[in-house]
N, C-alpha and C. Protein backbone atom coordinates (compact mmCIF):
# COMPACT_ATOMS: atom_id res chain seq x y z
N UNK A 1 2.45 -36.48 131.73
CA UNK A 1 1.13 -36.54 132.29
C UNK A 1 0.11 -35.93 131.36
N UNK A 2 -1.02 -36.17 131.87
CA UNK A 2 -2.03 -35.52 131.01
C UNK A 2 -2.27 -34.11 131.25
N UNK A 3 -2.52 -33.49 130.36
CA UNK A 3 -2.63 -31.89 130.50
C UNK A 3 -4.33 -31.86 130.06
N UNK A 4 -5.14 -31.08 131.52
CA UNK A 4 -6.34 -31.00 131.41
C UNK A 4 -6.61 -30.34 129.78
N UNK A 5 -5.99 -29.37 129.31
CA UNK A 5 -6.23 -28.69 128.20
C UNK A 5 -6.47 -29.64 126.92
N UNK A 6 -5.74 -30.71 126.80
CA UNK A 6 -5.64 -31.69 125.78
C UNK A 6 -6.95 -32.60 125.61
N UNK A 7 -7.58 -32.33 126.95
CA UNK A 7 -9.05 -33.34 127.16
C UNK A 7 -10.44 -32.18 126.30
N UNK A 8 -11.15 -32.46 124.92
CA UNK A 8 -11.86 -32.30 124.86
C UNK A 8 -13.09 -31.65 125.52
N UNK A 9 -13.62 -30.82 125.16
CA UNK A 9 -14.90 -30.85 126.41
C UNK A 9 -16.07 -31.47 126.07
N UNK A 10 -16.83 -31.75 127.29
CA UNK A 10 -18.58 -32.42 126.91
C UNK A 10 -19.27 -31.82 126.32
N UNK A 11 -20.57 -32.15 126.32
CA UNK A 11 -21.96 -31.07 125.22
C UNK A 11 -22.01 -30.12 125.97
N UNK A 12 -21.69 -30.91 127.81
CA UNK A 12 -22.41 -29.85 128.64
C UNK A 12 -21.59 -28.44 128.83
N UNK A 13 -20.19 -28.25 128.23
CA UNK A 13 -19.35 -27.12 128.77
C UNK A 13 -19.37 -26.97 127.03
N UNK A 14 -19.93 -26.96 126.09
CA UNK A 14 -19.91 -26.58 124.94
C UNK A 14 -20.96 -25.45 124.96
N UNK A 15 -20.69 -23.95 124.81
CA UNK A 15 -21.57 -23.27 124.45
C UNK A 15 -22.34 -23.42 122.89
N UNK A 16 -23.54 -23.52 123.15
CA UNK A 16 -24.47 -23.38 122.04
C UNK A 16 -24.53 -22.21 121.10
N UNK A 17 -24.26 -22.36 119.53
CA UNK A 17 -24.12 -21.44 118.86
C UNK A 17 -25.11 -21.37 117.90
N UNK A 18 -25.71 -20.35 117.59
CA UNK A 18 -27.11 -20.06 116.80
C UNK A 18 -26.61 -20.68 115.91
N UNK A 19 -28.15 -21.11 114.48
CA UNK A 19 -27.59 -21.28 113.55
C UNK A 19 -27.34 -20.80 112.18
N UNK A 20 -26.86 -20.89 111.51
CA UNK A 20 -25.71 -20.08 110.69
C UNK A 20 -27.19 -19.52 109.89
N UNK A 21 -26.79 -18.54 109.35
CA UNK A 21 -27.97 -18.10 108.21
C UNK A 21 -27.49 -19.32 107.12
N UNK A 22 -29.00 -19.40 106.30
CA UNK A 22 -28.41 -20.23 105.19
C UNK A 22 -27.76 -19.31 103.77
N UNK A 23 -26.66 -20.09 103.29
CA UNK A 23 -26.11 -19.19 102.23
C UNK A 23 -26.55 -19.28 101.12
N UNK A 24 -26.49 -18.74 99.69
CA UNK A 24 -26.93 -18.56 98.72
C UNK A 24 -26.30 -19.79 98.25
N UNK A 25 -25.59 -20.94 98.05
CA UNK A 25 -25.55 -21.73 97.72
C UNK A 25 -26.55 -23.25 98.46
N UNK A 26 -26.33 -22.84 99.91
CA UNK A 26 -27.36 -23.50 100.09
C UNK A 26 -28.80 -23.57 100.21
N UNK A 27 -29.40 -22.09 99.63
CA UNK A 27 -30.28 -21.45 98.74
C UNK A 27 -30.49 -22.78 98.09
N UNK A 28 -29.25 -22.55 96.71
CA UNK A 28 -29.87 -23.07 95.27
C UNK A 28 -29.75 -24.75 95.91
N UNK A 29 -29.16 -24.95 96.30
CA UNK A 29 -29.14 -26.31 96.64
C UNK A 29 -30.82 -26.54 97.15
N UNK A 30 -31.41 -26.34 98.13
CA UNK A 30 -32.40 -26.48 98.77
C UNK A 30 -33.63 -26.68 97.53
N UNK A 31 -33.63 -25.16 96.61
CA UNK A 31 -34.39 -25.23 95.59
C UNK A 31 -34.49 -26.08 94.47
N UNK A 32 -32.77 -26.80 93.67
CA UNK A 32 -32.22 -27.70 93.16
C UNK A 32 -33.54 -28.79 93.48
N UNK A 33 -32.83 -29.35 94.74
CA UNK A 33 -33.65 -30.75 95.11
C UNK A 33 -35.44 -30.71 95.04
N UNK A 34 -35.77 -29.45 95.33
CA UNK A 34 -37.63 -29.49 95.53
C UNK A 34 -37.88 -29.41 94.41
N UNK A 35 -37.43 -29.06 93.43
CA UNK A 35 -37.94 -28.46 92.34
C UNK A 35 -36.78 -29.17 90.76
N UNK A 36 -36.45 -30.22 90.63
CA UNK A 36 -35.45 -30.78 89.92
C UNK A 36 -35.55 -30.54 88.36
N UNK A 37 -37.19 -30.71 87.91
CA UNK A 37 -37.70 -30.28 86.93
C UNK A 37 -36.96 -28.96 85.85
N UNK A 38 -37.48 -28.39 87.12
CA UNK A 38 -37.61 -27.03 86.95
C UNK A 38 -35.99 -26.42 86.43
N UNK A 39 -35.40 -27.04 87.55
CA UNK A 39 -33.73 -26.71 87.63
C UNK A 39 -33.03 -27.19 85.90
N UNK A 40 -33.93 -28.52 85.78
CA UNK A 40 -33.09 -28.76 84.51
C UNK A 40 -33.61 -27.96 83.52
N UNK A 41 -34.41 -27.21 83.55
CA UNK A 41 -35.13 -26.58 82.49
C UNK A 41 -34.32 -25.07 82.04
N UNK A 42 -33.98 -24.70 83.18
CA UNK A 42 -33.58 -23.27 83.47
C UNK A 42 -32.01 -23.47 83.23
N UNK A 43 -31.62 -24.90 83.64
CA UNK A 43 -29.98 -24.95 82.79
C UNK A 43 -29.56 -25.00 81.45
N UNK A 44 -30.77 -25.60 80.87
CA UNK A 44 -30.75 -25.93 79.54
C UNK A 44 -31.01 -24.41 78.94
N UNK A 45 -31.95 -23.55 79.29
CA UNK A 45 -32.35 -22.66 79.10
C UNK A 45 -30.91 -21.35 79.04
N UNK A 46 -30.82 -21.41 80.17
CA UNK A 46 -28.96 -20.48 79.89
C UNK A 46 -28.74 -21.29 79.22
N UNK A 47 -27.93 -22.56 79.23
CA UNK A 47 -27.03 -22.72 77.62
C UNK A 47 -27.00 -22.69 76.80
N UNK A 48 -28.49 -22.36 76.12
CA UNK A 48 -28.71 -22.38 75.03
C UNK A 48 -29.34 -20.57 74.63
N UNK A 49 -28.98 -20.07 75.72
CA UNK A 49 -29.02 -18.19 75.78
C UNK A 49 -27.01 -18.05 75.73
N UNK A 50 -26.90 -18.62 76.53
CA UNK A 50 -25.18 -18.56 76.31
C UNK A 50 -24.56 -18.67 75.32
N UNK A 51 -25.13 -20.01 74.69
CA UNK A 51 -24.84 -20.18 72.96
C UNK A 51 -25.02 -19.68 72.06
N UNK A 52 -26.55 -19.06 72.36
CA UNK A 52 -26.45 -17.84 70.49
C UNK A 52 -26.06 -16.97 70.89
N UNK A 53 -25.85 -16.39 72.42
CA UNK A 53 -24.55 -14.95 72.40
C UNK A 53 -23.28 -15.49 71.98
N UNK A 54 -22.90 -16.39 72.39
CA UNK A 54 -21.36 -16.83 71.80
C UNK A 54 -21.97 -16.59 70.26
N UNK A 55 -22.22 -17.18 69.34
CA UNK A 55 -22.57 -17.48 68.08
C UNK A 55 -22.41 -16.09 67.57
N UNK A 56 -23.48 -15.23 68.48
CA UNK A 56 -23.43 -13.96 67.57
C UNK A 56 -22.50 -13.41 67.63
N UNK A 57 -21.72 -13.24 68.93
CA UNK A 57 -20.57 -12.31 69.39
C UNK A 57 -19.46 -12.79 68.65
N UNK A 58 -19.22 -14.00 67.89
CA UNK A 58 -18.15 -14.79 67.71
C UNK A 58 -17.81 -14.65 65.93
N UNK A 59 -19.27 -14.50 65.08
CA UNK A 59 -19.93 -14.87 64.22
C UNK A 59 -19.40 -13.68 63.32
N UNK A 60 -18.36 -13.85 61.79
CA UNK A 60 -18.08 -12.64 61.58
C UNK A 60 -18.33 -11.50 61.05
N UNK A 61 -18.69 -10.11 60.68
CA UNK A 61 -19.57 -9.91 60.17
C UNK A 61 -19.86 -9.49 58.80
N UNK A 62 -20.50 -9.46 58.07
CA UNK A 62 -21.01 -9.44 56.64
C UNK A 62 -20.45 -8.53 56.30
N UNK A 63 -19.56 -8.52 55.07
CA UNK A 63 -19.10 -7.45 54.09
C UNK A 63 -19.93 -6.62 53.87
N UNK A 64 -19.69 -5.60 53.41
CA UNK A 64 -20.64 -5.06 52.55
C UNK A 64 -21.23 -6.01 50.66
N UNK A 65 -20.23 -6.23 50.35
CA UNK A 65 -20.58 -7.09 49.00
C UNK A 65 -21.04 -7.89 49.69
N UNK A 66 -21.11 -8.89 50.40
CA UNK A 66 -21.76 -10.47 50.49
C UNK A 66 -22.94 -9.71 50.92
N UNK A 67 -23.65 -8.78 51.98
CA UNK A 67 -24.87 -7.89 51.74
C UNK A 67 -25.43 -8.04 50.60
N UNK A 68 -24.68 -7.20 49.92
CA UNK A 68 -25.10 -6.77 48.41
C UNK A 68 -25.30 -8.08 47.73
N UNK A 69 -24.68 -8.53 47.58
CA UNK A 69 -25.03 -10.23 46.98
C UNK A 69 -26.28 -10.94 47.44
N UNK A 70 -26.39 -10.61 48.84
CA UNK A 70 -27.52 -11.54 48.98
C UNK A 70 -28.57 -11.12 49.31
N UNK A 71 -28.70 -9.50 49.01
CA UNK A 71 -29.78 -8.50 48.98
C UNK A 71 -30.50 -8.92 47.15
N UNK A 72 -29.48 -9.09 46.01
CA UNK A 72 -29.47 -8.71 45.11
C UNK A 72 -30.24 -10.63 44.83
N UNK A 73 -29.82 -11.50 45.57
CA UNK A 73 -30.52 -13.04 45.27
C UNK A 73 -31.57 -13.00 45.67
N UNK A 74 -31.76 -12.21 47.00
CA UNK A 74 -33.49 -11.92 46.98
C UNK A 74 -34.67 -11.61 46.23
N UNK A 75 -33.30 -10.83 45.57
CA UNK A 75 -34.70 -9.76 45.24
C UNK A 75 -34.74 -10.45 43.73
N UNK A 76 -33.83 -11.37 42.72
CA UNK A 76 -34.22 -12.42 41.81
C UNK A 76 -34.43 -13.30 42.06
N UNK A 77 -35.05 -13.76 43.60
CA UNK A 77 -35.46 -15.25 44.23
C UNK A 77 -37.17 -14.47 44.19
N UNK A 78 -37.37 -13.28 44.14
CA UNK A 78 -38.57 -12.61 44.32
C UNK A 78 -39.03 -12.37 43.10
N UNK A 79 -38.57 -11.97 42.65
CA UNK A 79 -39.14 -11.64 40.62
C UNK A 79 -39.26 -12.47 40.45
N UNK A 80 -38.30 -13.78 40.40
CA UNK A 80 -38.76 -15.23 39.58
C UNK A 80 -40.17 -16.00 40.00
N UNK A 81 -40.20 -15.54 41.63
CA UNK A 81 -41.95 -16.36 41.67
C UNK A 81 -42.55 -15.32 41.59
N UNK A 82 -42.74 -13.92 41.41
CA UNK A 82 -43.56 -12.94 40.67
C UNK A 82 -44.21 -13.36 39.28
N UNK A 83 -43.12 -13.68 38.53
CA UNK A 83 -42.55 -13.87 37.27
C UNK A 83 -43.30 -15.00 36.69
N UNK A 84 -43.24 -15.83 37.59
CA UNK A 84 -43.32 -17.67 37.14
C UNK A 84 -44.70 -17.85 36.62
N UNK A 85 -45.93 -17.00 36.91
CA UNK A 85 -46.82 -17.74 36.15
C UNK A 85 -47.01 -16.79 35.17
N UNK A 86 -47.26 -15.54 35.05
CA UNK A 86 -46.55 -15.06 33.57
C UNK A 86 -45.99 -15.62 32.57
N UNK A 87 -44.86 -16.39 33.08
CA UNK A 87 -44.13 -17.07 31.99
C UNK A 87 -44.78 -18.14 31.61
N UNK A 88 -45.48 -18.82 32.25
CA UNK A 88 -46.22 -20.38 32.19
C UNK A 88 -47.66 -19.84 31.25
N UNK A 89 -48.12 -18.95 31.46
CA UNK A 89 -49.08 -18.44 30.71
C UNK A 89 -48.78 -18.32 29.47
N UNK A 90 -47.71 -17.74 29.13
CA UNK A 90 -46.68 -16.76 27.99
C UNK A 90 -46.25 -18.35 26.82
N UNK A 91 -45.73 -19.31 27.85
CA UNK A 91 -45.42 -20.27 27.07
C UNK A 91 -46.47 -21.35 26.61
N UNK A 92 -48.08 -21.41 27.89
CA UNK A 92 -48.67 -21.79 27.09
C UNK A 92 -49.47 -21.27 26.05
N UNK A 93 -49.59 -19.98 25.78
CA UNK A 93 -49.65 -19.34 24.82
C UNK A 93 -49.26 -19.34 23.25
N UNK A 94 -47.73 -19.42 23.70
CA UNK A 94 -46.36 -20.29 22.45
C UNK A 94 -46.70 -21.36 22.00
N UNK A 95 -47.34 -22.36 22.79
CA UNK A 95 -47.52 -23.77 22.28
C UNK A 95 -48.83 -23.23 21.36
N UNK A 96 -50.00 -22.73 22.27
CA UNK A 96 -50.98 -22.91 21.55
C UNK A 96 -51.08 -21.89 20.21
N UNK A 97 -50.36 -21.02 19.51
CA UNK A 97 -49.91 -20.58 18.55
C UNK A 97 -49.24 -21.04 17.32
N UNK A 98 -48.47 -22.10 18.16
CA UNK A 98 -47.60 -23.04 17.34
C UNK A 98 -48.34 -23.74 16.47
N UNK A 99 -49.78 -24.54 17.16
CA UNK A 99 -50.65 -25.57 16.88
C UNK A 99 -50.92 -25.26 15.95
N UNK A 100 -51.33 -23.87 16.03
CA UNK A 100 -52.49 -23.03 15.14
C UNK A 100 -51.60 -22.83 13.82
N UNK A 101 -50.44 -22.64 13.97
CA UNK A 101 -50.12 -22.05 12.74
C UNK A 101 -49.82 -23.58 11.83
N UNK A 102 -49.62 -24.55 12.66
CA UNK A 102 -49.45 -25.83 11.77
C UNK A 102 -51.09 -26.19 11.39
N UNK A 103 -51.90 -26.06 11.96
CA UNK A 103 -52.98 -26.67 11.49
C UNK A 103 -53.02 -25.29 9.95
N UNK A 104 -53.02 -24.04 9.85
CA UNK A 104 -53.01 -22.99 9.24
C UNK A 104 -52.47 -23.95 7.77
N UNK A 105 -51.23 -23.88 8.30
CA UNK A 105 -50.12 -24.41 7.27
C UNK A 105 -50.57 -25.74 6.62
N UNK A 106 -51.27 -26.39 6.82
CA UNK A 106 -52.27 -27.47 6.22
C UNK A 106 -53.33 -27.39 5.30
N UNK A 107 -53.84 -26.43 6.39
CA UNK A 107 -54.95 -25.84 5.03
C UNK A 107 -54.81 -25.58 3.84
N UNK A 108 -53.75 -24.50 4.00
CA UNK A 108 -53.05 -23.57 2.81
C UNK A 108 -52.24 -24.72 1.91
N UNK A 109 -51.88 -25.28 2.45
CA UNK A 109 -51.06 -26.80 1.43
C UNK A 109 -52.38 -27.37 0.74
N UNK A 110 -53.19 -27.91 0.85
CA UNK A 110 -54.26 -28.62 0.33
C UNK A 110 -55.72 -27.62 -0.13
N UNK A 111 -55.02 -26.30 -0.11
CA UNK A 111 -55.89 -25.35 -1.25
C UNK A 111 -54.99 -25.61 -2.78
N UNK A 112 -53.78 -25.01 -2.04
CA UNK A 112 -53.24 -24.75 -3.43
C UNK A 112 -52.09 -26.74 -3.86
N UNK A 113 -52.39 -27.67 -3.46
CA UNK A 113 -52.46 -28.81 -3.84
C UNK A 113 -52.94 -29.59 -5.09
């Protein structure tokens, strides 16, 4: 036979139960959908904060010589454009000395010629 217990009850013998607080997932969910923009902005945003901590944390670290090495390329990556028009001055200088002493050297041939 049927056992009253096995029968379901109606709406009407259903006590009414408040409703639930909303949870922190259905928080972000709620915010997710109003605001979609935004959401993709702020994901992209951690992963790419997530990524240069991995990078750095991961990343191994500098000898002391490779320091020194590339303290020491600086600082002749720095003298040389210190340097560079000095030298461009210096050499056009060289040329125009050169000229001089050949035109010199002409003269002096066709004195004593």
């Amino acid at each position: 036979m049927n056992d009253p217990a096995d029968i379901p009850p109606t709406d009407e013998e259903t006590p009414e139960q408040p409703p639930t607080p909303p949870t922190f997932l259905g928080q972000l969910e709620r915010v997710i959908r109003h605001h979609p923009m935004a959401a993709t902005l702020a994901t992209v945003g951690f992963g790419c904060a997530v990524g240069i901590a991995a990078r750095e944390l991961l990343a191994p670290t500098p000898t002391p010589k490779s320091r020194v090495m590339h303290l020491l390329e600086d600082i002749q990556s720095r003298l040389a454009d210190f340097a560079e028009p000095a030298y461009d001055r210096a050499s056009d200088l060289m040329d125009d000395g050169a000229k001089a002493m050949k035109r010199g050297a002409k003269r002096v041939r066709h004195l004593f010629a």
